[in-house]
Structure formats: structure tokens, C-alpha cells
Protein backbone atom coordinates (compact mmCIF):
# COMPACT_ATOMS: atom_id res chain seq x y z
CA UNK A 1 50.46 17.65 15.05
CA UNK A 2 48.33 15.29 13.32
CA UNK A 3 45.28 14.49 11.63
CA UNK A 4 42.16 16.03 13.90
CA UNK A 5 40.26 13.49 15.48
CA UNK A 6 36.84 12.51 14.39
CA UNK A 7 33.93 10.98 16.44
CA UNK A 8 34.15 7.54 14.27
CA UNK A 9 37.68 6.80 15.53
CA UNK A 10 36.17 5.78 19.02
CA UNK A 11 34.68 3.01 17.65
CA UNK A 12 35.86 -0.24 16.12
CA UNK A 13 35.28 -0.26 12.39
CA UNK A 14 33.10 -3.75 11.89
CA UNK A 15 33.18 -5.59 8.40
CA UNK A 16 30.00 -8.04 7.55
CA UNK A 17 31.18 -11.12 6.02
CA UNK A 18 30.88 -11.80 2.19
CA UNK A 19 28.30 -14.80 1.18
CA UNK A 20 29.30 -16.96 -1.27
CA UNK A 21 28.37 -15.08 -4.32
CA UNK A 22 29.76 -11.96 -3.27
CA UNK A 23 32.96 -13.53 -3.44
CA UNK A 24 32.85 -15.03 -6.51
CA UNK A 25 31.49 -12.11 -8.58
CA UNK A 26 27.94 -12.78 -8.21
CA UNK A 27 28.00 -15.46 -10.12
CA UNK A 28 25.81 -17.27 -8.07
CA UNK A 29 23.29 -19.54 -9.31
CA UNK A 30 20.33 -17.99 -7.32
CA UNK A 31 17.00 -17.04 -10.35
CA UNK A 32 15.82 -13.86 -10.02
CA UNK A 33 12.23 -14.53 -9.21
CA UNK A 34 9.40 -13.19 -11.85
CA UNK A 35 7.16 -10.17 -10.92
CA UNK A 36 3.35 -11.39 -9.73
CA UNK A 37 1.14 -10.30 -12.29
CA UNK A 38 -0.09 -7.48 -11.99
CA UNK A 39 -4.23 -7.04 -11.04
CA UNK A 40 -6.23 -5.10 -13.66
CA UNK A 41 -6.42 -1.72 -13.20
CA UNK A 42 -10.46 -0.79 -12.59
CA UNK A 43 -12.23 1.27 -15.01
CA UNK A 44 -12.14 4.86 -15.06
CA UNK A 45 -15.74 5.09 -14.33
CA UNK A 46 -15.55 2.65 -10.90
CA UNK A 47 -13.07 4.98 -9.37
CA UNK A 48 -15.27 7.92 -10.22
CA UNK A 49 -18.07 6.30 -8.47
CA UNK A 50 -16.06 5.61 -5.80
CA UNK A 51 -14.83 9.27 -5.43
CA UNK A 52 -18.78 10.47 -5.20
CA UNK A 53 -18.92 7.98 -2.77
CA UNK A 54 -16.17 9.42 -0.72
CA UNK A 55 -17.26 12.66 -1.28
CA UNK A 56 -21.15 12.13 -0.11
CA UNK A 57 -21.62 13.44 3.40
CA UNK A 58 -24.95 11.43 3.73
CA UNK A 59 -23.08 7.92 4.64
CA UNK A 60 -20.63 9.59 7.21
CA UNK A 61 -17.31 10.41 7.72
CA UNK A 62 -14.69 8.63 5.51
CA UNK A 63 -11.06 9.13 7.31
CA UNK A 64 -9.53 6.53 9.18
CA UNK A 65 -11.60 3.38 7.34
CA UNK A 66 -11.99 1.23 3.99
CA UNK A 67 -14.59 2.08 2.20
CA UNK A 68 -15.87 -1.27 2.55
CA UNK A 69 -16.04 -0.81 6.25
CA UNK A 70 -17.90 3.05 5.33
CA UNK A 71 -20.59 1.17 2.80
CA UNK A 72 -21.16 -1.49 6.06
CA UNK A 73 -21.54 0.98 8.49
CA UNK A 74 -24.10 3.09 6.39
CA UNK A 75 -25.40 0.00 5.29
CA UNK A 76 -25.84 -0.67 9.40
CA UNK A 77 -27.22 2.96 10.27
CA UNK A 78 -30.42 2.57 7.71
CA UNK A 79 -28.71 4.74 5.50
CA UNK A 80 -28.89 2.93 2.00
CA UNK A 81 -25.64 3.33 0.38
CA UNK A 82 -25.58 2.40 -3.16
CA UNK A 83 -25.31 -1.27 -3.95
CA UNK A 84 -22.92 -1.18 -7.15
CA UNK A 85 -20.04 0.46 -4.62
CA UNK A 86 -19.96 -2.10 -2.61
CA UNK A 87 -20.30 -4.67 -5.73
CA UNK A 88 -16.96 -2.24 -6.81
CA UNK A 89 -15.18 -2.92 -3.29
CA UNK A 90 -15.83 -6.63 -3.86
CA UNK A 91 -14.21 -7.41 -7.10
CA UNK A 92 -11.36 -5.46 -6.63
CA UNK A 93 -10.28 -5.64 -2.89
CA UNK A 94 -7.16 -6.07 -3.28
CA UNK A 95 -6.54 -2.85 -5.21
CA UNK A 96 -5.57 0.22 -2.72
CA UNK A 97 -6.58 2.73 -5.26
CA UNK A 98 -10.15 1.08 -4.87
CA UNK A 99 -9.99 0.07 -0.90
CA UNK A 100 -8.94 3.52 0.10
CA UNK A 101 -10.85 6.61 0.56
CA UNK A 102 -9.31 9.52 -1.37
CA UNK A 103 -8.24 10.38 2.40
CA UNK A 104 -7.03 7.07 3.55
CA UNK A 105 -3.18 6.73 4.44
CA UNK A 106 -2.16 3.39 2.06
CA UNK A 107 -0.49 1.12 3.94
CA UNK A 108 3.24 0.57 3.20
């Protein structure tokens, strides 16, 4: 009778072609490139500042924003959020661990 049919055998099977240093045994002469340095990690204590900071009702909701862009908006409602989180934000901004609220989504 046969071998039973499967759904894959109704389409053509398509092979990529092999670059250069596939075919040779990778011996290719591309460099692996070098990690970026990593940025310091902030101290203990800044992240636990910035945790009561996400935690504090009194400058509004957190969700959905930086916490630069919290600290501005407080900053914008009269609130008076404390200056040395926003001092925080700005030297590391390019952390996520600092940018991000505790209930922030990072970005991928």
C-alpha cells in the first residue's frame, strides 16, 4: 500500500543556498565582533529610592510611563517630587532597571 501521506508532501521542499563560509567549513575570515561594555550597574541604594518612588501614590499613577516622564508630570502638577530621583533617572538613562517602573513592560 504505501507509506501514508503527510501534509508536507504537497509542497515543494525549498533549500536556501550556502554562503561562502558555510561551504568551506566556516572558515571564513569574518571577526567576531567584541561585546559593548557593559554600563555600571547603579547602587543598591538608587534602585531602592527609585522603588519608594514607584511605590508613592502622592506623584500619580506609574503604569504605562518612564519614570522620568512620572517625576515631569508631578514635577508639572505642583506636586514636588524629590529632586535626587530625577538626578538618578539622569545619570543612568540608559539602564532599564533604572528607566522602568517596577510595573513597566521593558522593551525587547
Amino acid at each position: 500500500m504505501g507509506r501514508k501521506r503527510l501534509i508536507t508532501d504537497s509542497y515543494p521542499v525549498l533549500r536556501r543556498p550556502r554562503r561562502r563560509a558555510e561551504a568551506k567549513g566556516r572558515r571564513g575570515t569574518r571577526q567576531e565582533e567584541a561585546p559593548a561594555p557593559a554600563a555600571p550597574c547603579p547602587d543598591p541604594a538608587v534602585l531602592d529610592m527609585l522603588r519608594r518612588f514607584d511605590l508613592s501614590w502622592e506623584y500619580g499613577p506609574c503604569t504605562g510611563i518612564t519614570r522620568l516622564q512620572r517625576w515631569e508630570r508631578a514635577q508639572a502638577l505642583g506636586l514636588s517630587p524629590p529632586a535626587p530621583v530625577r538626578d538618578a533617572l539622569l545619570e543612568h538613562q540608559d539602564d532599564p532597571a533604572v528607566t522602568y517602573s517596577l510595573w513597566h513592560e521593558y522593551p525587547l
